[in-house]
PDB file of N, CA and C in Angstrom:
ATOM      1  N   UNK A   1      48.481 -21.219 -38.869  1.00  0.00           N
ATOM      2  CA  UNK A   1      47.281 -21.106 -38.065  1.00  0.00           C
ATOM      3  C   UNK A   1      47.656 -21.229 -36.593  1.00  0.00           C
ATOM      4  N   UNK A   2      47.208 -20.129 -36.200  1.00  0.00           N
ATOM      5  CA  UNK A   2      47.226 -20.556 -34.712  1.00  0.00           C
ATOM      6  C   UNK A   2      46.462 -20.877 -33.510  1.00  0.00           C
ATOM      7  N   UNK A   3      46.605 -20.833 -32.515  1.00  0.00           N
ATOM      8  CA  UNK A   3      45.229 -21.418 -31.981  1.00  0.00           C
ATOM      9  C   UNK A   3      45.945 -20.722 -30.373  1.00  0.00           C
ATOM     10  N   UNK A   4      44.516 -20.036 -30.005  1.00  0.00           N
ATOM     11  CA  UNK A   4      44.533 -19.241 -28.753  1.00  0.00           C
ATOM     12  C   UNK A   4      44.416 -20.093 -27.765  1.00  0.00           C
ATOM     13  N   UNK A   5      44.895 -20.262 -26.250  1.00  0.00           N
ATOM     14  CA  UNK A   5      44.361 -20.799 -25.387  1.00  0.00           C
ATOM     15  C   UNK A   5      44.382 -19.648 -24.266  1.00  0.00           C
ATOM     16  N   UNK A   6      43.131 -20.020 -23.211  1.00  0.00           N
ATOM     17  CA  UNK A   6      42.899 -19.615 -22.141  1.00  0.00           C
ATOM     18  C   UNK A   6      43.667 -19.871 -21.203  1.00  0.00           C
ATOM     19  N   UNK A   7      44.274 -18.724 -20.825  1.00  0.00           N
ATOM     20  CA  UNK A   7      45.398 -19.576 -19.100  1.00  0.00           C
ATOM     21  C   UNK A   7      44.114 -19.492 -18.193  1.00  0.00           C
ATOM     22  N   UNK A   8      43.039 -19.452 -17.831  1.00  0.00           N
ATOM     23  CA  UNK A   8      42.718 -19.604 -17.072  1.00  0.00           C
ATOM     24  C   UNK A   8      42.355 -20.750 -16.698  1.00  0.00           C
ATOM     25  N   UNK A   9      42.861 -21.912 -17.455  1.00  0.00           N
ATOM     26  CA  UNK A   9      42.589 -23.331 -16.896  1.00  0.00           C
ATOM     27  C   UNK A   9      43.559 -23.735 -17.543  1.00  0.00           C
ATOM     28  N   UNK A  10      44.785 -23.599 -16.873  1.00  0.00           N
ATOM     29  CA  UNK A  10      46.231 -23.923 -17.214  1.00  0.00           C
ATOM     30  C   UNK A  10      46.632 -24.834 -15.948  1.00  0.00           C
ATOM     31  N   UNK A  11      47.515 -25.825 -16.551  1.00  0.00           N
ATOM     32  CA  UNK A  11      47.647 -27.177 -15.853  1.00  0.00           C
ATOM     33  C   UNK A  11      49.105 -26.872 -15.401  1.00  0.00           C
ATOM     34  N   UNK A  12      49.715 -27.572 -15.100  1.00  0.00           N
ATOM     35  CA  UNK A  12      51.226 -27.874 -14.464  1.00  0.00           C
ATOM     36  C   UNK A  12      51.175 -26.675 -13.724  1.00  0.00           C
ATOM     37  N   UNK A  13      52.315 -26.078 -13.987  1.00  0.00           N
ATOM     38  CA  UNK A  13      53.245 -25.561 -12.876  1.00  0.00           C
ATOM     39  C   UNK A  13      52.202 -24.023 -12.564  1.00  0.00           C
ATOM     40  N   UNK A  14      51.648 -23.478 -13.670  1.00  0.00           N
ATOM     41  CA  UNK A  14      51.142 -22.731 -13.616  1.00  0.00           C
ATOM     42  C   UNK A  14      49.781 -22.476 -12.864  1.00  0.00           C
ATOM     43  N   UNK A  15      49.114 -23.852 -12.875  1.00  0.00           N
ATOM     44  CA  UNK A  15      48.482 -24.154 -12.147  1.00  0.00           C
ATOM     45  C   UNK A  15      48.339 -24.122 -10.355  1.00  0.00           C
ATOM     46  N   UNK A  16      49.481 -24.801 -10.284  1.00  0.00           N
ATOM     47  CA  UNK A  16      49.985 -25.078  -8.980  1.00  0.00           C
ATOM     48  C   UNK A  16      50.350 -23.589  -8.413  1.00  0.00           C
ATOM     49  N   UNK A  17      50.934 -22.960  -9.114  1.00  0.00           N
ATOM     50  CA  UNK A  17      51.240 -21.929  -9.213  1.00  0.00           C
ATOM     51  C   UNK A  17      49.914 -20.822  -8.221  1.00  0.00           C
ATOM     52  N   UNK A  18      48.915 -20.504  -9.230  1.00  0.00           N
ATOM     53  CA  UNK A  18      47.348 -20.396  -9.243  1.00  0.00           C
ATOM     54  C   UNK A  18      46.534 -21.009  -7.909  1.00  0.00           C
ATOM     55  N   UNK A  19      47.397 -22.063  -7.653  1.00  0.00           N
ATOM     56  CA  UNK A  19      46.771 -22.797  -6.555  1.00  0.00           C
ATOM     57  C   UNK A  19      47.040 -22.500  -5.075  1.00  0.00           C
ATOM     58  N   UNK A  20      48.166 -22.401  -5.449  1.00  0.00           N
ATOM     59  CA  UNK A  20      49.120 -21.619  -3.466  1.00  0.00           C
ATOM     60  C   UNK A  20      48.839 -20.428  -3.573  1.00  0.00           C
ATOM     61  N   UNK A  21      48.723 -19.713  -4.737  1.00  0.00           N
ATOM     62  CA  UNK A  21      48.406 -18.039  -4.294  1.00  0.00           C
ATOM     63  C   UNK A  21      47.052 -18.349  -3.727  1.00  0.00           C
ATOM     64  N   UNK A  22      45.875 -19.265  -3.957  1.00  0.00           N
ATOM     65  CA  UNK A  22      44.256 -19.350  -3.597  1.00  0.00           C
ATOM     66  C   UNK A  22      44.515 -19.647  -2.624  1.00  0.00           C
ATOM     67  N   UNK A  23      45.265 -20.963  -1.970  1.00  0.00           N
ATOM     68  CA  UNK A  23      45.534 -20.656  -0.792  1.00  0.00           C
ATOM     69  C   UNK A  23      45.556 -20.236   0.354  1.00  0.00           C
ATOM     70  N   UNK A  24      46.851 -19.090  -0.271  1.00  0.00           N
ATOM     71  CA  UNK A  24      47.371 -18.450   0.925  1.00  0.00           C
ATOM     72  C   UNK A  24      45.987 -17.190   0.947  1.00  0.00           C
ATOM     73  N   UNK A  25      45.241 -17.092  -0.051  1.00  0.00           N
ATOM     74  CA  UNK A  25      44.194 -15.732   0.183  1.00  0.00           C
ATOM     75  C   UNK A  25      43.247 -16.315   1.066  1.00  0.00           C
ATOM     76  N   UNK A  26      42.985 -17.479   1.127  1.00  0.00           N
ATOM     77  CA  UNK A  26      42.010 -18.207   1.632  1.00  0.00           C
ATOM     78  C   UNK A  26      41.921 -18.450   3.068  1.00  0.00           C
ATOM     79  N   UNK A  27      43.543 -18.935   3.006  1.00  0.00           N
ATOM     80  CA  UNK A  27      44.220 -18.944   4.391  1.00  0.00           C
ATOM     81  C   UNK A  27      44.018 -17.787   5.365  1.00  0.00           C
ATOM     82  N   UNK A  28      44.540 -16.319   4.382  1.00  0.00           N
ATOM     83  CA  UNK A  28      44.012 -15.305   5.711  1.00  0.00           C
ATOM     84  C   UNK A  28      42.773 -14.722   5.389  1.00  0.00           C
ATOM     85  N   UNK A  29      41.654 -15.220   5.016  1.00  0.00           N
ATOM     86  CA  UNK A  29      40.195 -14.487   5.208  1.00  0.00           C
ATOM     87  C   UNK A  29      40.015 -15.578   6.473  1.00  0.00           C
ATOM     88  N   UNK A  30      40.550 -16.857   6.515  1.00  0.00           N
ATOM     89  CA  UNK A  30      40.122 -17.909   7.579  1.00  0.00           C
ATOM     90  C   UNK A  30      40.604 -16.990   8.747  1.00  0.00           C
ATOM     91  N   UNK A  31      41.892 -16.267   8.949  1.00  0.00           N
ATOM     92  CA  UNK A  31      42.467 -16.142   9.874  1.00  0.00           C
ATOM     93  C   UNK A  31      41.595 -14.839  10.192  1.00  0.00           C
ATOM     94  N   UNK A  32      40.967 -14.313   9.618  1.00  0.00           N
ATOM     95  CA  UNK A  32      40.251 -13.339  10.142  1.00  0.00           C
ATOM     96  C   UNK A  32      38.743 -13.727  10.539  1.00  0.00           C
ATOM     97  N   UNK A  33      38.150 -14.624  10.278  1.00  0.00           N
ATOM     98  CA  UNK A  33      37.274 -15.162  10.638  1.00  0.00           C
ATOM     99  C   UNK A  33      37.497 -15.788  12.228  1.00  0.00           C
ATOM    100  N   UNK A  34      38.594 -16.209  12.116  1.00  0.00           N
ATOM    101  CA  UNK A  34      39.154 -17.108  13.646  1.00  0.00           C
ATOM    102  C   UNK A  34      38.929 -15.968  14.811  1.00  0.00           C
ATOM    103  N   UNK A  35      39.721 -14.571  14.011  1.00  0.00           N
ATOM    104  CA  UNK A  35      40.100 -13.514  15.273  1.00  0.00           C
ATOM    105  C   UNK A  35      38.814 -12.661  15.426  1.00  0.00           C
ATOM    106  N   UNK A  36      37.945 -13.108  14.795  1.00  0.00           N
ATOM    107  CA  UNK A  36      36.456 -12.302  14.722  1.00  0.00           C
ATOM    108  C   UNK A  36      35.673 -12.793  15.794  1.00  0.00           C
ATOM    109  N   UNK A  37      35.494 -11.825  17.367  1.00  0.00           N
ATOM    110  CA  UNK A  37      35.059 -12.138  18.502  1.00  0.00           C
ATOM    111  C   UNK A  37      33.409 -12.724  18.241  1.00  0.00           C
ATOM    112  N   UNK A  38      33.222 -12.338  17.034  1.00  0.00           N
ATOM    113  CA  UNK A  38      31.326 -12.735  16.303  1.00  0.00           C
ATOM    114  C   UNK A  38      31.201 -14.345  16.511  1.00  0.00           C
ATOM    115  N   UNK A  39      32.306 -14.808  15.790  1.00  0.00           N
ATOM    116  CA  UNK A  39      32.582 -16.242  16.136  1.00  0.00           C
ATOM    117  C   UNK A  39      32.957 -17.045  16.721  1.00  0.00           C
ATOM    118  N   UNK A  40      33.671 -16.640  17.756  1.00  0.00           N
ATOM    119  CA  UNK A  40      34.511 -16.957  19.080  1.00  0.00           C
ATOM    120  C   UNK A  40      33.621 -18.085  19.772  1.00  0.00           C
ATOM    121  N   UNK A  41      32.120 -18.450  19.749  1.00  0.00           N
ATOM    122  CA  UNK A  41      31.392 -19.517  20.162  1.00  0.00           C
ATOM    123  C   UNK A  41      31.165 -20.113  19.160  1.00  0.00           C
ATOM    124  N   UNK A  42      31.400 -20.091  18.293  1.00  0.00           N
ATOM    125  CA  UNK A  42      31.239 -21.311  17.037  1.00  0.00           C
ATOM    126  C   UNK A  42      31.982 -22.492  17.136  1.00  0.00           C
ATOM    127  N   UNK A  43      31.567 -23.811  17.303  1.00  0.00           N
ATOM    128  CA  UNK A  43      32.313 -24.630  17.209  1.00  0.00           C
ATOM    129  C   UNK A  43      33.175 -25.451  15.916  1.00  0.00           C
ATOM    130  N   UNK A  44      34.886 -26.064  16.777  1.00  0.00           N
ATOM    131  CA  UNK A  44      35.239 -26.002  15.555  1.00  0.00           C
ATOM    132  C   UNK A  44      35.414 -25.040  14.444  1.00  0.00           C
ATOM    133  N   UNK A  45      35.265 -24.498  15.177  1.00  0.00           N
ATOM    134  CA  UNK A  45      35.566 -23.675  13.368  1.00  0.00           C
ATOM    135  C   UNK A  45      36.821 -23.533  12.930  1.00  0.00           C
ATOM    136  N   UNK A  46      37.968 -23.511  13.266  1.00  0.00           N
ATOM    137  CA  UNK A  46      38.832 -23.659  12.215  1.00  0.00           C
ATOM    138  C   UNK A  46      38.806 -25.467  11.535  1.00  0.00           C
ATOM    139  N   UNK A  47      38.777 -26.446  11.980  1.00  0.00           N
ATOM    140  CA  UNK A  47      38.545 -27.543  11.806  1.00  0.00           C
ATOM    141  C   UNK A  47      37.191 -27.431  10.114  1.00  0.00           C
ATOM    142  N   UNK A  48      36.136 -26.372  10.558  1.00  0.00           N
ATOM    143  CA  UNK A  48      34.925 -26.263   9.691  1.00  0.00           C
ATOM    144  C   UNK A  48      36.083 -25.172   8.622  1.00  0.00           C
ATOM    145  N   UNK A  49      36.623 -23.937   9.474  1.00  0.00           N
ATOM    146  CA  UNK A  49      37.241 -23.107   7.821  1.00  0.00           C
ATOM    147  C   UNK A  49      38.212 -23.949   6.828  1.00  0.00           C
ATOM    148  N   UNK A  50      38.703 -24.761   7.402  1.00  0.00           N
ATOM    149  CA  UNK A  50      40.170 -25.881   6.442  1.00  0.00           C
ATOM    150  C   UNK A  50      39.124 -26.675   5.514  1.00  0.00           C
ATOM    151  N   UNK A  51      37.790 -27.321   6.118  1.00  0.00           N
ATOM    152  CA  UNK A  51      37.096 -28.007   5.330  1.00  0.00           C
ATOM    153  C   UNK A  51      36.405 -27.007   4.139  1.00  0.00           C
ATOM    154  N   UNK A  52      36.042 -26.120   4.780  1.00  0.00           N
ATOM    155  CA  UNK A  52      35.192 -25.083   3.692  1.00  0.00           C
ATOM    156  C   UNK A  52      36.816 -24.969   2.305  1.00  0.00           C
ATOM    157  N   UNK A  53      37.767 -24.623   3.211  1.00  0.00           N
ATOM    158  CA  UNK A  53      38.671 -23.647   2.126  1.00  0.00           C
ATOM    159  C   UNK A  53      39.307 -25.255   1.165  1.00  0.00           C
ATOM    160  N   UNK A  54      39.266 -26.368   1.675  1.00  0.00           N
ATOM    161  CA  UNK A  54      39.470 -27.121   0.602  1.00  0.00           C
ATOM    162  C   UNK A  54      38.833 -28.046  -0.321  1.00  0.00           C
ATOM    163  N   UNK A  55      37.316 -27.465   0.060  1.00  0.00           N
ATOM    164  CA  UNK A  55      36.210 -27.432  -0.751  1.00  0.00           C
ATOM    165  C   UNK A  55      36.352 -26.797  -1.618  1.00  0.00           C
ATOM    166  N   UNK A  56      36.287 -25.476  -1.515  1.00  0.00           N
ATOM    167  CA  UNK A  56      36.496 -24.358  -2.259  1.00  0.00           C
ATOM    168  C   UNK A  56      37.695 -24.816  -3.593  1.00  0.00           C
ATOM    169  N   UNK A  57      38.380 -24.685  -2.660  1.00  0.00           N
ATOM    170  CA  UNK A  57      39.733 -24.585  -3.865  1.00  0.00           C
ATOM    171  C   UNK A  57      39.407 -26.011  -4.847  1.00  0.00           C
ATOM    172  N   UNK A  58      38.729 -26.640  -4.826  1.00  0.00           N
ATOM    173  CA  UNK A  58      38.664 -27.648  -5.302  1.00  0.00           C
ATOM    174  C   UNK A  58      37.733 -27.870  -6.417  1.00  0.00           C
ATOM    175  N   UNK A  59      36.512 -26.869  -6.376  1.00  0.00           N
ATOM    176  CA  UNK A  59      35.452 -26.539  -7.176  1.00  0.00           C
ATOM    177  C   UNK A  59      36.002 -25.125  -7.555  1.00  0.00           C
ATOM    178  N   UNK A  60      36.733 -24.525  -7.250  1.00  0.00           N
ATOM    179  CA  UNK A  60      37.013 -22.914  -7.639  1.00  0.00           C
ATOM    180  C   UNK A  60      38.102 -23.434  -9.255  1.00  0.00           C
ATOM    181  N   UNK A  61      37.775 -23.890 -10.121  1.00  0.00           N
ATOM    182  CA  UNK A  61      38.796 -24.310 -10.772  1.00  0.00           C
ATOM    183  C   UNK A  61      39.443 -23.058 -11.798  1.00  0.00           C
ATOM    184  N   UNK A  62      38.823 -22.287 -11.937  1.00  0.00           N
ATOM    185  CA  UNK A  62      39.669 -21.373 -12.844  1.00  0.00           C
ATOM    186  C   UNK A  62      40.033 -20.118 -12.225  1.00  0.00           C
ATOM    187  N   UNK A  63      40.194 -20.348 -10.555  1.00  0.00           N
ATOM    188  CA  UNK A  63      40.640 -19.194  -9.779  1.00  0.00           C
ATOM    189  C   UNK A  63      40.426 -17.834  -9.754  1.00  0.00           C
ATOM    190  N   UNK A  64      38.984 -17.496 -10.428  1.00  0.00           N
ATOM    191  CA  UNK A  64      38.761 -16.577 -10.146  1.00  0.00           C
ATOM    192  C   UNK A  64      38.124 -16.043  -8.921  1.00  0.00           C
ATOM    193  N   UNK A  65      38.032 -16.566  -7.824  1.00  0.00           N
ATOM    194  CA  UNK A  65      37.495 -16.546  -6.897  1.00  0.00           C
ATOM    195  C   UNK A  65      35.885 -16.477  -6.513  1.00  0.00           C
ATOM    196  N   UNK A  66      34.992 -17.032  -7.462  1.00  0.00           N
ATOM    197  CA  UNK A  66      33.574 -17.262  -7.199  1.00  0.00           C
ATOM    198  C   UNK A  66      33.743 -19.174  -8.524  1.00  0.00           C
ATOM    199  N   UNK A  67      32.336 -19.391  -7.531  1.00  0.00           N
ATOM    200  CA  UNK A  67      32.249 -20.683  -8.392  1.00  0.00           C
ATOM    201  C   UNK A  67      31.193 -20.464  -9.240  1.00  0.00           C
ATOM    202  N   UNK A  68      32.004 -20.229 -10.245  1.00  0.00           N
ATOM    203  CA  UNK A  68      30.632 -20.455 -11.962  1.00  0.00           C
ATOM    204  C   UNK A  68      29.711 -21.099 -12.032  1.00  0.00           C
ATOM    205  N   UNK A  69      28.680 -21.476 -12.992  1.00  0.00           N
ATOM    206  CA  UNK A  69      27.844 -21.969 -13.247  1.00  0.00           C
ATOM    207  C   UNK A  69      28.398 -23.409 -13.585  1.00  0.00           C
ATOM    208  N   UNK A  70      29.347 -23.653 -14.611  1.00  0.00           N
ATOM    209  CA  UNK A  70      30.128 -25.223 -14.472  1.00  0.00           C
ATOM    210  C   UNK A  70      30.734 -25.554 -13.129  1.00  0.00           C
ATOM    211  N   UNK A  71      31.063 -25.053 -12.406  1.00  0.00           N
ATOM    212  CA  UNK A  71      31.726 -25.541 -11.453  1.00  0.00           C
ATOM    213  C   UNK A  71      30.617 -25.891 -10.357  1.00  0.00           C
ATOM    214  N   UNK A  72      29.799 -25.535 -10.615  1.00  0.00           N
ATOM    215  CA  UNK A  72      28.104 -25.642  -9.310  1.00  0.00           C
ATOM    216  C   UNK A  72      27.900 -26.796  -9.748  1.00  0.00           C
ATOM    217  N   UNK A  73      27.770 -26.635 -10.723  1.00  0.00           N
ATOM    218  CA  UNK A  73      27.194 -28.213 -11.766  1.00  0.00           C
ATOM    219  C   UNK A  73      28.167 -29.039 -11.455  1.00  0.00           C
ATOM    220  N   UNK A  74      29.085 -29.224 -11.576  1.00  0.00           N
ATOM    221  CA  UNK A  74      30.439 -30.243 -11.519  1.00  0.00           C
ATOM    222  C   UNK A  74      30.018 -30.570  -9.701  1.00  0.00           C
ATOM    223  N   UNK A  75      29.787 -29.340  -9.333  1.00  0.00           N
ATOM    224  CA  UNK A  75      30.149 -29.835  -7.765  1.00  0.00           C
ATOM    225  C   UNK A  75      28.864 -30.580  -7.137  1.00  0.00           C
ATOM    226  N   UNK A  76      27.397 -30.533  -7.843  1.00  0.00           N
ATOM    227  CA  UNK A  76      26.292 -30.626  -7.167  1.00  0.00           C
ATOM    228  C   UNK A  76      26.221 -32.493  -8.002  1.00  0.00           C
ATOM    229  N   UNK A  77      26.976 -32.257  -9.163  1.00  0.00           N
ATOM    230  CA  UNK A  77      27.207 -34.161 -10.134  1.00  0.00           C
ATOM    231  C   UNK A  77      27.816 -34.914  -8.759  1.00  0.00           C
ATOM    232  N   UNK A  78      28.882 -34.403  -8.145  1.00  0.00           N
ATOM    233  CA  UNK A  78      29.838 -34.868  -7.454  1.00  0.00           C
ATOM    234  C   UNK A  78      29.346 -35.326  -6.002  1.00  0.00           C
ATOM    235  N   UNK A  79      27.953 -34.373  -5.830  1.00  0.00           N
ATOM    236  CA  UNK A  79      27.503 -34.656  -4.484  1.00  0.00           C
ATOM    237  C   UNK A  79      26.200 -35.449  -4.711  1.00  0.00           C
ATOM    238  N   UNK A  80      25.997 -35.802  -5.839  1.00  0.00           N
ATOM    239  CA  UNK A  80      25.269 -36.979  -6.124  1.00  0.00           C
ATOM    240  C   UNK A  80      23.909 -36.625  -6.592  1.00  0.00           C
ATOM    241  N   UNK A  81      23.928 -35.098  -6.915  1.00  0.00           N
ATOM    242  CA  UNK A  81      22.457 -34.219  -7.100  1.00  0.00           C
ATOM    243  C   UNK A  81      22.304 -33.509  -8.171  1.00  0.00           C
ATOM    244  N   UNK A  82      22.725 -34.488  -9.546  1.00  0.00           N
ATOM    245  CA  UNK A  82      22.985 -33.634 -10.615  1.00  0.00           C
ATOM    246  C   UNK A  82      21.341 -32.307 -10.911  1.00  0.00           C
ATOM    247  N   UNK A  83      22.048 -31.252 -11.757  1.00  0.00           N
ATOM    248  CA  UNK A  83      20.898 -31.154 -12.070  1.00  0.00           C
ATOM    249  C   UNK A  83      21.053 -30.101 -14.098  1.00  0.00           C
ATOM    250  N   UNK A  84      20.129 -29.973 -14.252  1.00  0.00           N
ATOM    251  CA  UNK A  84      20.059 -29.454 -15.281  1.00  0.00           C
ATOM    252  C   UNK A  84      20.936 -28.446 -15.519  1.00  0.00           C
ATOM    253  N   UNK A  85      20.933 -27.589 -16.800  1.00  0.00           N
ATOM    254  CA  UNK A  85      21.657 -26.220 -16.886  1.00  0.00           C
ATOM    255  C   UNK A  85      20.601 -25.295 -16.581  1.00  0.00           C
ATOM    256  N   UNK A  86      19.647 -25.451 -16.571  1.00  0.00           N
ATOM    257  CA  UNK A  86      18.432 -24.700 -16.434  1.00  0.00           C
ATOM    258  C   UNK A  86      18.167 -24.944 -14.750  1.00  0.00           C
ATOM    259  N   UNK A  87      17.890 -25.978 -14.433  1.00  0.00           N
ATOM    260  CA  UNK A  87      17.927 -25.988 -12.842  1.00  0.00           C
ATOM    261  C   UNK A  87      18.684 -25.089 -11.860  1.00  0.00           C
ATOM    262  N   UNK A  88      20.067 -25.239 -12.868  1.00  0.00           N
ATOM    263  CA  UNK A  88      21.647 -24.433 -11.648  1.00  0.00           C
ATOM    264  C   UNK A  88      21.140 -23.185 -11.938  1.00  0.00           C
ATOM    265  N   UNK A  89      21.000 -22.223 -13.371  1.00  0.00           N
ATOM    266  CA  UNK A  89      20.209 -21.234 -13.424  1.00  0.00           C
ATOM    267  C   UNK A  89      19.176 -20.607 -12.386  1.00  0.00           C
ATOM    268  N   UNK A  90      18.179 -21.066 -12.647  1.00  0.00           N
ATOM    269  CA  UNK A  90      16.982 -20.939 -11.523  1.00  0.00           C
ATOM    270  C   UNK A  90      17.595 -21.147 -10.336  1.00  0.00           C
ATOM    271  N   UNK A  91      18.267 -21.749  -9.544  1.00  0.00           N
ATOM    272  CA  UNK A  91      18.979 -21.969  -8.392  1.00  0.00           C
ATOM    273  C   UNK A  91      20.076 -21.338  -7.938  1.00  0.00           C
ATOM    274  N   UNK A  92      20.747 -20.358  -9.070  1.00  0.00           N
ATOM    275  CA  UNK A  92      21.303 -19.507  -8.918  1.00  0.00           C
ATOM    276  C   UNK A  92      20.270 -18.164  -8.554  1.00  0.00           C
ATOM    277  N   UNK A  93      19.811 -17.916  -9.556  1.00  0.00           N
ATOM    278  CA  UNK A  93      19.019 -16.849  -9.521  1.00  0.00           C
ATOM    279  C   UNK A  93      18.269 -16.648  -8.156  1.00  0.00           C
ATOM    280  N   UNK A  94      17.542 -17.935  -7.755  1.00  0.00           N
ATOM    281  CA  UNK A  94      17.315 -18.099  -6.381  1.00  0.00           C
ATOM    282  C   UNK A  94      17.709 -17.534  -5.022  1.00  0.00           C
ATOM    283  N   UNK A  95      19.079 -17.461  -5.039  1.00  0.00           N
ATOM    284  CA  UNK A  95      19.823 -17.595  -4.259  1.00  0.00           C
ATOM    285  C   UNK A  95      20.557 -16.343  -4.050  1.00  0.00           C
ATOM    286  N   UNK A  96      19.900 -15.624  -5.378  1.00  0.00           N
ATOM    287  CA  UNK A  96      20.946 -14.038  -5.272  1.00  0.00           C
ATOM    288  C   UNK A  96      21.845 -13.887  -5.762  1.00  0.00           C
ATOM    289  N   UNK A  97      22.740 -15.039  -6.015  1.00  0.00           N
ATOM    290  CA  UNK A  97      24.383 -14.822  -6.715  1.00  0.00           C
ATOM    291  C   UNK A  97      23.948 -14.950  -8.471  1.00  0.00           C
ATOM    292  N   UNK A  98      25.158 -14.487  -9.094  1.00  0.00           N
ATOM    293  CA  UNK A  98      25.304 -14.466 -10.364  1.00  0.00           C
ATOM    294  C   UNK A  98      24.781 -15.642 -10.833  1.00  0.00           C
TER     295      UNK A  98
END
């Protein structure tokens, strides 16, 4: 018998792995945000993109680059505002995203 697993929530090296490539993608959408004259009066903002991008990577857990419906939930438990599966639903839907 065997038993399938998902790499998409693969730990050790592979992980880490998964993790510097998010990164470094993360790293240059920031860097284009920086050189974007739109934002050039925004304050802080690279100080605000390092905080956003290690937010991100932090709730982005299975690297596909959007945060799921568990990972909203995980992240909204974490900020002290749990809410239902039905709540994140409706609050997704809300909001426009998947």
């Amino acid at each position: 018998m065997s038993v399938a697993f998902s790499n998409r929530f693969q730990g050790g090296k592979a992980f880490g792995l998964l993790k510097a490539r998010q990164e470094r993608r993360l790293a240059e959408i920031n860097r284009e945000f920086l050189c974007d004259q739109k934002y050039s009066d925004e304050e802080n903002l690279p100080e605000k993109l390092t905080a956003f991008k290690e937010k991100y990577m932090e709730f982005d857990l299975n690297n596909e680059g959007e945060i799921d419906l568990m990972s909203l939930k995980r992240m909204m438990e974490k900020l002290g505002v749990p809410k239902t599966h039905l709540e994140m639903k409706k609050m997704i839907s809300e909001g426009g995203c998947r």
